[in-house]
C-alpha atoms as a PDB file:
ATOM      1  CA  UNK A   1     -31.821  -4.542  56.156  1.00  0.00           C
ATOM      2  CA  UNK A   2     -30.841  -0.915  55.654  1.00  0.00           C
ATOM      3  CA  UNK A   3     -27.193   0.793  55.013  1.00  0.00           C
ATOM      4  CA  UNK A   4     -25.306   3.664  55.377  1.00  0.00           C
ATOM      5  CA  UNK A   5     -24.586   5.842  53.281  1.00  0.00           C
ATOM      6  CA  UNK A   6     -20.787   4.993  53.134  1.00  0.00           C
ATOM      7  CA  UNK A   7     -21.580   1.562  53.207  1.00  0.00           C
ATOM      8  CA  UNK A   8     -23.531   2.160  49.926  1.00  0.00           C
ATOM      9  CA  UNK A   9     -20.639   4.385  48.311  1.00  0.00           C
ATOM     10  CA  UNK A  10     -18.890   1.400  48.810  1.00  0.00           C
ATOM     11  CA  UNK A  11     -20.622  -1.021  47.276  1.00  0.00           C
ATOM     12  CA  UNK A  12     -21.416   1.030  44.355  1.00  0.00           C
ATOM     13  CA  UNK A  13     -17.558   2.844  43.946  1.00  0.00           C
ATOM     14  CA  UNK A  14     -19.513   6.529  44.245  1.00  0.00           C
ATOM     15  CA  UNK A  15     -18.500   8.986  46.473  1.00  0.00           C
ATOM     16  CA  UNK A  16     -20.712   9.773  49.171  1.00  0.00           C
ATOM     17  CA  UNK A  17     -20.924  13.137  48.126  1.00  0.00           C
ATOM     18  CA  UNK A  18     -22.703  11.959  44.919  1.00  0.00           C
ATOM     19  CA  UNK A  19     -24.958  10.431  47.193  1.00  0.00           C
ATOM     20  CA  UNK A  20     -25.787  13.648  48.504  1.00  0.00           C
ATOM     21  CA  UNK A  21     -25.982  15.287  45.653  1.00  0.00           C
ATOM     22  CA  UNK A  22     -28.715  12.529  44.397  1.00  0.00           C
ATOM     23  CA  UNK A  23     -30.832  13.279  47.559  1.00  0.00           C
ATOM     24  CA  UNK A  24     -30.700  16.851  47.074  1.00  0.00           C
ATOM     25  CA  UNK A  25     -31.954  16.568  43.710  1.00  0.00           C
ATOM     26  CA  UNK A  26     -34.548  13.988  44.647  1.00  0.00           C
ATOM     27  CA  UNK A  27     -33.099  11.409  42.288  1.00  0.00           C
ATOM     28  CA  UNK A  28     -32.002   9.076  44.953  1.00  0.00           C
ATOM     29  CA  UNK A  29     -33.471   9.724  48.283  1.00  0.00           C
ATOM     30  CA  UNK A  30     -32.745   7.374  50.962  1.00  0.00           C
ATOM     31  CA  UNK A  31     -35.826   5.025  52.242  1.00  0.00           C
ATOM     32  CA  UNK A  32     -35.287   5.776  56.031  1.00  0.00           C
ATOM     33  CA  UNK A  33     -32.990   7.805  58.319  1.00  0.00           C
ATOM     34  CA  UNK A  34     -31.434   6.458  61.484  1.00  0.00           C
ATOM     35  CA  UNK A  35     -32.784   7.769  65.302  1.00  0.00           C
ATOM     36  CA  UNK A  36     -29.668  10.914  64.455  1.00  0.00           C
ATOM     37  CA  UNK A  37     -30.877  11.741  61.013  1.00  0.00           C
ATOM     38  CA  UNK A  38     -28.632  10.061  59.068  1.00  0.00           C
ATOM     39  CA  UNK A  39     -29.305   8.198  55.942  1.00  0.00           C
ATOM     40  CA  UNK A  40     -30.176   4.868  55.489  1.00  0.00           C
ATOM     41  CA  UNK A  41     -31.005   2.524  51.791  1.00  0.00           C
ATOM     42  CA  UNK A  42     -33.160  -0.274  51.631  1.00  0.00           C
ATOM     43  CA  UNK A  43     -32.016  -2.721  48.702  1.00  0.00           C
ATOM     44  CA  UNK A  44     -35.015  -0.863  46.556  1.00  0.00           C
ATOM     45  CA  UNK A  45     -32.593   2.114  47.014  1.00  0.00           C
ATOM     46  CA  UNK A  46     -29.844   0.064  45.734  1.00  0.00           C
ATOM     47  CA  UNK A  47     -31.975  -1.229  42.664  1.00  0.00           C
ATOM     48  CA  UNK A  48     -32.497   1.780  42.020  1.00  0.00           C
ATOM     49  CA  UNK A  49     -28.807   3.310  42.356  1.00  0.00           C
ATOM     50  CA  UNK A  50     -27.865   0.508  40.268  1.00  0.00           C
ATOM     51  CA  UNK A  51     -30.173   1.468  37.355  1.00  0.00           C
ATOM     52  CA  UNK A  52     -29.164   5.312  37.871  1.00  0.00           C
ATOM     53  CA  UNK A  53     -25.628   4.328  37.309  1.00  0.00           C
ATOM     54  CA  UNK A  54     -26.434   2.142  34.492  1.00  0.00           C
ATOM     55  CA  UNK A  55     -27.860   5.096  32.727  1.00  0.00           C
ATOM     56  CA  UNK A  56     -25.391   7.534  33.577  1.00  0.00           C
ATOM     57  CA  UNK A  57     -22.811   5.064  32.175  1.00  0.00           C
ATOM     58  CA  UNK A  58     -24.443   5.249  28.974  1.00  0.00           C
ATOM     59  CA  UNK A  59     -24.559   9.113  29.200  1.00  0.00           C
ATOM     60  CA  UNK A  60     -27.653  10.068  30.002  1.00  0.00           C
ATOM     61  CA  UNK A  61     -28.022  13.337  31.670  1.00  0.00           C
ATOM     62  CA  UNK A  62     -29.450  13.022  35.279  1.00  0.00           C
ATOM     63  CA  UNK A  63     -32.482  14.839  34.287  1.00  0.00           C
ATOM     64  CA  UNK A  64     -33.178  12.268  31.674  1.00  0.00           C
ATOM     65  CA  UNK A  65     -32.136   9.465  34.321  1.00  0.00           C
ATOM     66  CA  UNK A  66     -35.031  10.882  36.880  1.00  0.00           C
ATOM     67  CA  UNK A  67     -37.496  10.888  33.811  1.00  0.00           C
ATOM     68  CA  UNK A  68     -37.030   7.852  32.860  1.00  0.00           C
ATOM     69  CA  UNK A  69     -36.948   6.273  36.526  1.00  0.00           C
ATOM     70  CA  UNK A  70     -40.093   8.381  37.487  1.00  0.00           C
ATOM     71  CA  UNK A  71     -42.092   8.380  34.580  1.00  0.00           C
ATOM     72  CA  UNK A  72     -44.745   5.285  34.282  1.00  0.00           C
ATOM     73  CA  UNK A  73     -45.355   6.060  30.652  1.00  0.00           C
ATOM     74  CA  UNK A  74     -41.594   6.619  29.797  1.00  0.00           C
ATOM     75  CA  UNK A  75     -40.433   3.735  27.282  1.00  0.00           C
ATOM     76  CA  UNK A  76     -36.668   2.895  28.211  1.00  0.00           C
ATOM     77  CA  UNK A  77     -36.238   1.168  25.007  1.00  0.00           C
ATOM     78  CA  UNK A  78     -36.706   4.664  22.970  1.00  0.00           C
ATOM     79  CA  UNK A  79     -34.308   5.942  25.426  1.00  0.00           C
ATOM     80  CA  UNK A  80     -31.862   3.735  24.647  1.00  0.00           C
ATOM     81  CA  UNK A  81     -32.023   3.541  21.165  1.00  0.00           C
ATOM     82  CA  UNK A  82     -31.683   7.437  21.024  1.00  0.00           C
ATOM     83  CA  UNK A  83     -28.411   6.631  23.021  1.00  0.00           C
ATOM     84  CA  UNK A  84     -27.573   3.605  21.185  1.00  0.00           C
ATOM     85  CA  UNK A  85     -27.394   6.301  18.305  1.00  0.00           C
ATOM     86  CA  UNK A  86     -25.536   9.223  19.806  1.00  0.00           C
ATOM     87  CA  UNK A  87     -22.671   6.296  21.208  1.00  0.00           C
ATOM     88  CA  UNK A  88     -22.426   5.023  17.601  1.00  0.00           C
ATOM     89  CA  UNK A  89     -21.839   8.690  16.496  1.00  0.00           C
ATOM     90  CA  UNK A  90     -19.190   9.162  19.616  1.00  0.00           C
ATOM     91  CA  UNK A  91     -17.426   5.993  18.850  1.00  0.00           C
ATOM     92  CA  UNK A  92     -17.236   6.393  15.243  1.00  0.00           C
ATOM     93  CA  UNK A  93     -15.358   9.758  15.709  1.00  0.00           C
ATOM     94  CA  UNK A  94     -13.445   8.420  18.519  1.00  0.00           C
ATOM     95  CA  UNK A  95     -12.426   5.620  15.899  1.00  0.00           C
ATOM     96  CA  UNK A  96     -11.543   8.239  12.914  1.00  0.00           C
ATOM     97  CA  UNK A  97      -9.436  10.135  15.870  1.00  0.00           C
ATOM     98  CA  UNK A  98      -7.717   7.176  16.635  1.00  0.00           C
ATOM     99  CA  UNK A  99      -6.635   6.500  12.791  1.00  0.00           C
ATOM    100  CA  UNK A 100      -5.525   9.602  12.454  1.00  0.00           C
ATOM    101  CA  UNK A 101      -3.065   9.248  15.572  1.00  0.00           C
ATOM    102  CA  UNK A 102      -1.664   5.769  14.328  1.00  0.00           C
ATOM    103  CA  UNK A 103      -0.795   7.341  10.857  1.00  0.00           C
ATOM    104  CA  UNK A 104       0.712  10.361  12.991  1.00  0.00           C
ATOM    105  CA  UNK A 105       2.935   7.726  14.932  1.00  0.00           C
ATOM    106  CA  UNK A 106       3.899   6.062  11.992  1.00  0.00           C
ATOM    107  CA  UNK A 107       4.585   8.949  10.361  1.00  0.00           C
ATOM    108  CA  UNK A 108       6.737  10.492  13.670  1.00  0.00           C
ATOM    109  CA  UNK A 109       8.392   6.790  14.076  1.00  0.00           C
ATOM    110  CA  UNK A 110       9.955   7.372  10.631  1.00  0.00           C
ATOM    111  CA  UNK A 111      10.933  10.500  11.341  1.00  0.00           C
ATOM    112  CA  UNK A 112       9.110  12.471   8.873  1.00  0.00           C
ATOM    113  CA  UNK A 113       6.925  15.230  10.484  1.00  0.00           C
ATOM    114  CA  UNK A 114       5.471  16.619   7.535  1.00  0.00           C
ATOM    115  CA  UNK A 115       2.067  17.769   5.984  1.00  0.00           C
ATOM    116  CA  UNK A 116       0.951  15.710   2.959  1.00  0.00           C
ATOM    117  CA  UNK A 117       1.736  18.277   0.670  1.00  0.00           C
ATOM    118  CA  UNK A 118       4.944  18.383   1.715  1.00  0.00           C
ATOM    119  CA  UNK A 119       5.576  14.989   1.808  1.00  0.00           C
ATOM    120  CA  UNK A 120       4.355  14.656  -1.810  1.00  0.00           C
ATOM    121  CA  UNK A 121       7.130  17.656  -2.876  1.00  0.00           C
ATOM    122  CA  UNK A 122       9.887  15.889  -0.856  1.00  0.00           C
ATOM    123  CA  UNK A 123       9.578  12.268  -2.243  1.00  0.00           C
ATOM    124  CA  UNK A 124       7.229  12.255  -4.742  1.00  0.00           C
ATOM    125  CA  UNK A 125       5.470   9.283  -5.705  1.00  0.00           C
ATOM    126  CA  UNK A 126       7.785   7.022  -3.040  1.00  0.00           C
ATOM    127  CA  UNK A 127       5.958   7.046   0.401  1.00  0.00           C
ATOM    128  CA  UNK A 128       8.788   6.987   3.226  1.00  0.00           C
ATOM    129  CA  UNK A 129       6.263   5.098   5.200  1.00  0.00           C
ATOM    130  CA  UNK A 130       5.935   1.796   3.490  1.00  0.00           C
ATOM    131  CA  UNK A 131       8.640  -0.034   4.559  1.00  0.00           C
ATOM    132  CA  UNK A 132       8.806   1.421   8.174  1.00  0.00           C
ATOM    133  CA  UNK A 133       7.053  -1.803   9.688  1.00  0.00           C
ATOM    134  CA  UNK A 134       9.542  -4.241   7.966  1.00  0.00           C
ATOM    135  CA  UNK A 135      12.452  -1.974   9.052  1.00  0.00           C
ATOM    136  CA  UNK A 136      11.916  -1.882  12.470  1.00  0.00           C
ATOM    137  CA  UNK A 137      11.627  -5.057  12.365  1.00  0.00           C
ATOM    138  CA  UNK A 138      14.707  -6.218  10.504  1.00  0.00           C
ATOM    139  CA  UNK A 139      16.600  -3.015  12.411  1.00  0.00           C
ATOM    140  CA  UNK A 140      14.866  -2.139  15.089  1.00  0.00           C
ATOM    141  CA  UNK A 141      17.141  -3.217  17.862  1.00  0.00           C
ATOM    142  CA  UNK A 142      20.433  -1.973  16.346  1.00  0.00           C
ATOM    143  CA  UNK A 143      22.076   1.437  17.415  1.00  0.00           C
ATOM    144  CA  UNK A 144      22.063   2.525  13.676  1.00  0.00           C
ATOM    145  CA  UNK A 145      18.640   2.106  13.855  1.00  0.00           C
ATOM    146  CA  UNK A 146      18.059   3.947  16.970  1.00  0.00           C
ATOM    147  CA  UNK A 147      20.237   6.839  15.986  1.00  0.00           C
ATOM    148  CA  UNK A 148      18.803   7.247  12.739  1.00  0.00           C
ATOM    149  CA  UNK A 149      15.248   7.807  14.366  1.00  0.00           C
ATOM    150  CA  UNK A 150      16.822  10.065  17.022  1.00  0.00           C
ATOM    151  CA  UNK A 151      18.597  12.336  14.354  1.00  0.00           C
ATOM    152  CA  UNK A 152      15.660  12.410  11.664  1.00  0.00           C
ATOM    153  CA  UNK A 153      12.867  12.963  14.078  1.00  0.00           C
ATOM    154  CA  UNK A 154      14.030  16.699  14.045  1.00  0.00           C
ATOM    155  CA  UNK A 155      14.021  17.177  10.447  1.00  0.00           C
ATOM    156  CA  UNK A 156      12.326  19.768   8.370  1.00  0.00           C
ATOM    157  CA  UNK A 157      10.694  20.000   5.214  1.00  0.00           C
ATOM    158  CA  UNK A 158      13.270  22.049   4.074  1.00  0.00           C
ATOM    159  CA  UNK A 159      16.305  19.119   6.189  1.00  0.00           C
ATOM    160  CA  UNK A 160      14.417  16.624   3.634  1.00  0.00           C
ATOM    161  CA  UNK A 161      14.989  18.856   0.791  1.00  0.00           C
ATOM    162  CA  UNK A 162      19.134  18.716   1.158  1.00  0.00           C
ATOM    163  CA  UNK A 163      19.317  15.429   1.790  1.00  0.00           C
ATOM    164  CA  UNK A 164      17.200  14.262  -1.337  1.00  0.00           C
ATOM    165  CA  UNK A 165      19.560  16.761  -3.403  1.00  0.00           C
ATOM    166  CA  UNK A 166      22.412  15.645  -2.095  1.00  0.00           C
ATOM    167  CA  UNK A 167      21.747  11.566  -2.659  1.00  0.00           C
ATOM    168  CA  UNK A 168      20.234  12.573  -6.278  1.00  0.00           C
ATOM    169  CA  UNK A 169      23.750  14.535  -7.072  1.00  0.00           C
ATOM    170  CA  UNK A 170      25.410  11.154  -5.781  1.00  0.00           C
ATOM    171  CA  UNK A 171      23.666   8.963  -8.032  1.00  0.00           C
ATOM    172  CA  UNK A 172      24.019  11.537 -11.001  1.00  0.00           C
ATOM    173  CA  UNK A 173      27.651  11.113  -9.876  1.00  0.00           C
ATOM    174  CA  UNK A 174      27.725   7.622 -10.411  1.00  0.00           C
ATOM    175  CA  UNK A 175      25.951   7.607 -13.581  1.00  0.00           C
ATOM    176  CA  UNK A 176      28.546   9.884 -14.982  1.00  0.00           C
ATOM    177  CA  UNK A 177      31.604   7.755 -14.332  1.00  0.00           C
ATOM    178  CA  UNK A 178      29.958   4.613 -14.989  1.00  0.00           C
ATOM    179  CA  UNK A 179      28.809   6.282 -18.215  1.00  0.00           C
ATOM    180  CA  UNK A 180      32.722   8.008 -18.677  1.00  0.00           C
ATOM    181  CA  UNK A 181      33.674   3.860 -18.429  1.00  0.00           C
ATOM    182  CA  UNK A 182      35.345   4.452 -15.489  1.00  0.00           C
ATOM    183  CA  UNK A 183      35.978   1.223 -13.415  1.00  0.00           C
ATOM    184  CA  UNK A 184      34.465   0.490 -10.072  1.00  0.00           C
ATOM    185  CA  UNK A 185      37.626  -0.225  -8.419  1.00  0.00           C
ATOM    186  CA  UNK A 186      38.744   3.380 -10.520  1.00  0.00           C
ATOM    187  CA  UNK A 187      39.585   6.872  -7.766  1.00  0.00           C
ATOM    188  CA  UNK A 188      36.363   8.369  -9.478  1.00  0.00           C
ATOM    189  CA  UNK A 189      33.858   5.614  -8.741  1.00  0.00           C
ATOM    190  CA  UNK A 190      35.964   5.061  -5.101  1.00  0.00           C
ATOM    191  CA  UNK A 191      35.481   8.671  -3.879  1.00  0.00           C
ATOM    192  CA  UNK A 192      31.409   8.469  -5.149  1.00  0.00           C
ATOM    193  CA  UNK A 193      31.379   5.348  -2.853  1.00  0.00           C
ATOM    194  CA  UNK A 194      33.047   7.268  -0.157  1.00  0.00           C
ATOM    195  CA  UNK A 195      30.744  10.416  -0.181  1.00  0.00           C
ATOM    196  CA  UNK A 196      27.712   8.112  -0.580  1.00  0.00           C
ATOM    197  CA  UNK A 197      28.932   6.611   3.089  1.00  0.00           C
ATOM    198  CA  UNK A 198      29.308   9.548   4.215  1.00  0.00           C
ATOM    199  CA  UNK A 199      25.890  11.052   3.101  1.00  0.00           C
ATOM    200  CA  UNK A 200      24.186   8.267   5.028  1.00  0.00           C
ATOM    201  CA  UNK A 201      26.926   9.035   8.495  1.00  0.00           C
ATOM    202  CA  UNK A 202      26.523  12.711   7.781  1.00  0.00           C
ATOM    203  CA  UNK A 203      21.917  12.071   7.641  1.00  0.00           C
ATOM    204  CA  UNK A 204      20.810   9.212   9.382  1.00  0.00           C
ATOM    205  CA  UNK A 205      23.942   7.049  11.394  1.00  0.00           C
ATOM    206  CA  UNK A 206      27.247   6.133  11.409  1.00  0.00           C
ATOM    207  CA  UNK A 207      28.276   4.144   8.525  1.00  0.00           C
ATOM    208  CA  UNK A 208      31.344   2.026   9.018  1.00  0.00           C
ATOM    209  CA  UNK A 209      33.112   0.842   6.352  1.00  0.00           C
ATOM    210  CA  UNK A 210      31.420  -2.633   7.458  1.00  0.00           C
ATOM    211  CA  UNK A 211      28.163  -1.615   7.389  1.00  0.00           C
ATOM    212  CA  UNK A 212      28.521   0.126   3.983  1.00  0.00           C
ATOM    213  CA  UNK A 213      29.597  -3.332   2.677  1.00  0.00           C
ATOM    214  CA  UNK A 214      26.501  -4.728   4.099  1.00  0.00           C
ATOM    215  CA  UNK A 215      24.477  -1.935   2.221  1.00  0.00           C
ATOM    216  CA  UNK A 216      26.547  -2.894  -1.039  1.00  0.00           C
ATOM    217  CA  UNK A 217      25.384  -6.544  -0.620  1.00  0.00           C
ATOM    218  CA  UNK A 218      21.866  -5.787   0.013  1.00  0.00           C
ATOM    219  CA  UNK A 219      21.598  -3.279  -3.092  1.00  0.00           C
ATOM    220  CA  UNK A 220      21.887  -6.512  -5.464  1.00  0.00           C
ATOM    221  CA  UNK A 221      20.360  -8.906  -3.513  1.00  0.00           C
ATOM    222  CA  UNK A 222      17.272  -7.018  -2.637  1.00  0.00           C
ATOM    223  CA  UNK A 223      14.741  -6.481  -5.557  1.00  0.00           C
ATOM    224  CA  UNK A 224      13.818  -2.955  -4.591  1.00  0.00           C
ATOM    225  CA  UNK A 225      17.257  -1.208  -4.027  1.00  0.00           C
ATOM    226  CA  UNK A 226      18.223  -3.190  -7.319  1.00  0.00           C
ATOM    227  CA  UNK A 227      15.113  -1.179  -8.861  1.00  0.00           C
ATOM    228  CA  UNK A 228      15.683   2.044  -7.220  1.00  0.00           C
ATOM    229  CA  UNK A 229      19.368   2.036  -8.454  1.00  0.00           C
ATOM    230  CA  UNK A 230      18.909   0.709 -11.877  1.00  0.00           C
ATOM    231  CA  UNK A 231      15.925   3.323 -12.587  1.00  0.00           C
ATOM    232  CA  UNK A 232      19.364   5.570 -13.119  1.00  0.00           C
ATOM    233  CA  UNK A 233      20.706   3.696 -15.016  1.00  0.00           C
ATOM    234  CA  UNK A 234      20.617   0.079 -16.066  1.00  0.00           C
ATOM    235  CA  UNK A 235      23.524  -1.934 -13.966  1.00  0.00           C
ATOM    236  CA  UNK A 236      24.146   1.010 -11.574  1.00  0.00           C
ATOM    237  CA  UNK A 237      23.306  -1.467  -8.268  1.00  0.00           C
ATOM    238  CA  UNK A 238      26.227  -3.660  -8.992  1.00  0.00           C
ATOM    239  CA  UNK A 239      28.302  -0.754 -10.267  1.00  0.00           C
ATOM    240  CA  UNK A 240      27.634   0.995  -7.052  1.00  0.00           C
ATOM    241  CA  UNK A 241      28.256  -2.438  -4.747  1.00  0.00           C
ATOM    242  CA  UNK A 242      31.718  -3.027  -6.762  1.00  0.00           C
ATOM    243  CA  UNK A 243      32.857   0.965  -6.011  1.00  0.00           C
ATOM    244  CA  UNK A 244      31.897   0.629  -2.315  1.00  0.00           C
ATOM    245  CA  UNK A 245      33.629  -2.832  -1.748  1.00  0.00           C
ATOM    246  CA  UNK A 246      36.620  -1.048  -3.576  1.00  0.00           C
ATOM    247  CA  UNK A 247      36.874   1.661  -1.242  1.00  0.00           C
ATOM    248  CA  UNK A 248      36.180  -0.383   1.694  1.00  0.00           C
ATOM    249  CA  UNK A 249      39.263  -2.498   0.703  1.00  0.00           C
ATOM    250  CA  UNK A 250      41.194   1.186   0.074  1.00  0.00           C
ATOM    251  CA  UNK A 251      40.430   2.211   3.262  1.00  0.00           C
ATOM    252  CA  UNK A 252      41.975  -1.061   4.943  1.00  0.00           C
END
């Protein structure tokens, strides 16, 4: 039973012209020809395509294939553990590459393009990343959601820089009239609530008077805003939740 060469490009998903190319090199060279020249494989030509594609799979160079396949005394096993090696190497880096893109995505998802450095000057201590999972999942289908990755996927280092300022100068804000003993429900505290809505509209999405409510409810009711709030000042969570319910009502 012999075949043609097509027939064996076929079978083996090569292209003919690698077949060619094998008989011109005297890797593969076909075990008869037909009564017009052309070329024709016995299965020991396939056995042995099979075994130069198994090697070439695994990287071997096709010089290293025709040693191996011609060579009596060549020992396949030290061949392969020299590969076995070099693949480890390869997929190791591959692996480190790969790491390196998921913390990029993660890092691009949240909108944060920067350098560690800069990422370190910007928020300190806080990572921006570690709640990006959890909020995608909790607000990842929203439009607020959506818009605040659309606008802050264009910030700079130096986009970063205002917008920490300008929340910081809010809280300080806050501190002050709580500080002053100025009432939650009081103009002062009102208009703090009011510019702290729009910081968040103005930086990352629209915040409706609704939504800021929501916000108000979750800085009590969530251990970490509580935290984040009170490291101002003791109390400044539901201080803050009481001025922004206040306004909301204002505004209605």
């Amino acid at each position: 039973m012999s075949y043609s060469v097509g027939q064996v490009a076929g079978f083996a998903g090569v292209t003919v012209r690698t077949l060619h190319h094998y008989d011109e090199i005297g890797l593969l060279s076909p075990g008869g020809r037909s009564h017009a020249g052309h070329r024709r494989y016995d299965d020991a030509d396939l056995d042995r395509l099979q075994q130069i594609l198994f090697y070439r799979e695994l990287g071997f160079p096709l010089d290293e294939v025709a040693a191996l396949l011609n060579d009596p005394d060549a020992d396949p096993r030290e061949h392969l553990r020299r590969q076995h090696e070099l693949l480890s190497g390869r997929i190791a880096k591959l692996q480190a590459m790969a790491a390196a893109v998921e913390t990029a995505l993660e890092a691009r998802k949240m909108g944060i393009n920067l350098t560690p450095e800069e990422k370190f000057e910007v928020f300190g201590d806080h990572d921006p990343d570690q709640y990006a999972e959890e909020a995608e999942q909790r607000w990842g289908s929203s439009d607020a959601y959506k818009e605040s990755q659309r606008k802050t996927a264009s910030y700079t280092k130096e986009d970063w820089l205002r917008i920490k300022t300008e929340g910081e100068e809010n809280i300080a804000g806050l501190v002050a009239a709580m500080e002053a003993g100025a009432a939650p429900d009081s103009v002062r505290a009102m208009d703090l609530a009011e510019e702290h809505r729009s910081w968040i509209s103005r930086n990352h999405y629209d915040c409706g008077y609704d939504m800021h409510v929501c916000l108000a409810e979750m800085y009590v009711t969530d251990e970490r805003f509580t935290a984040f709030f009170d490291a101002a000042k003791p109390g400044l969570a539901a201080y803050v939740r009481e001025a922004i319910l206040a306004n909301a009502a204002r505004q209605a």
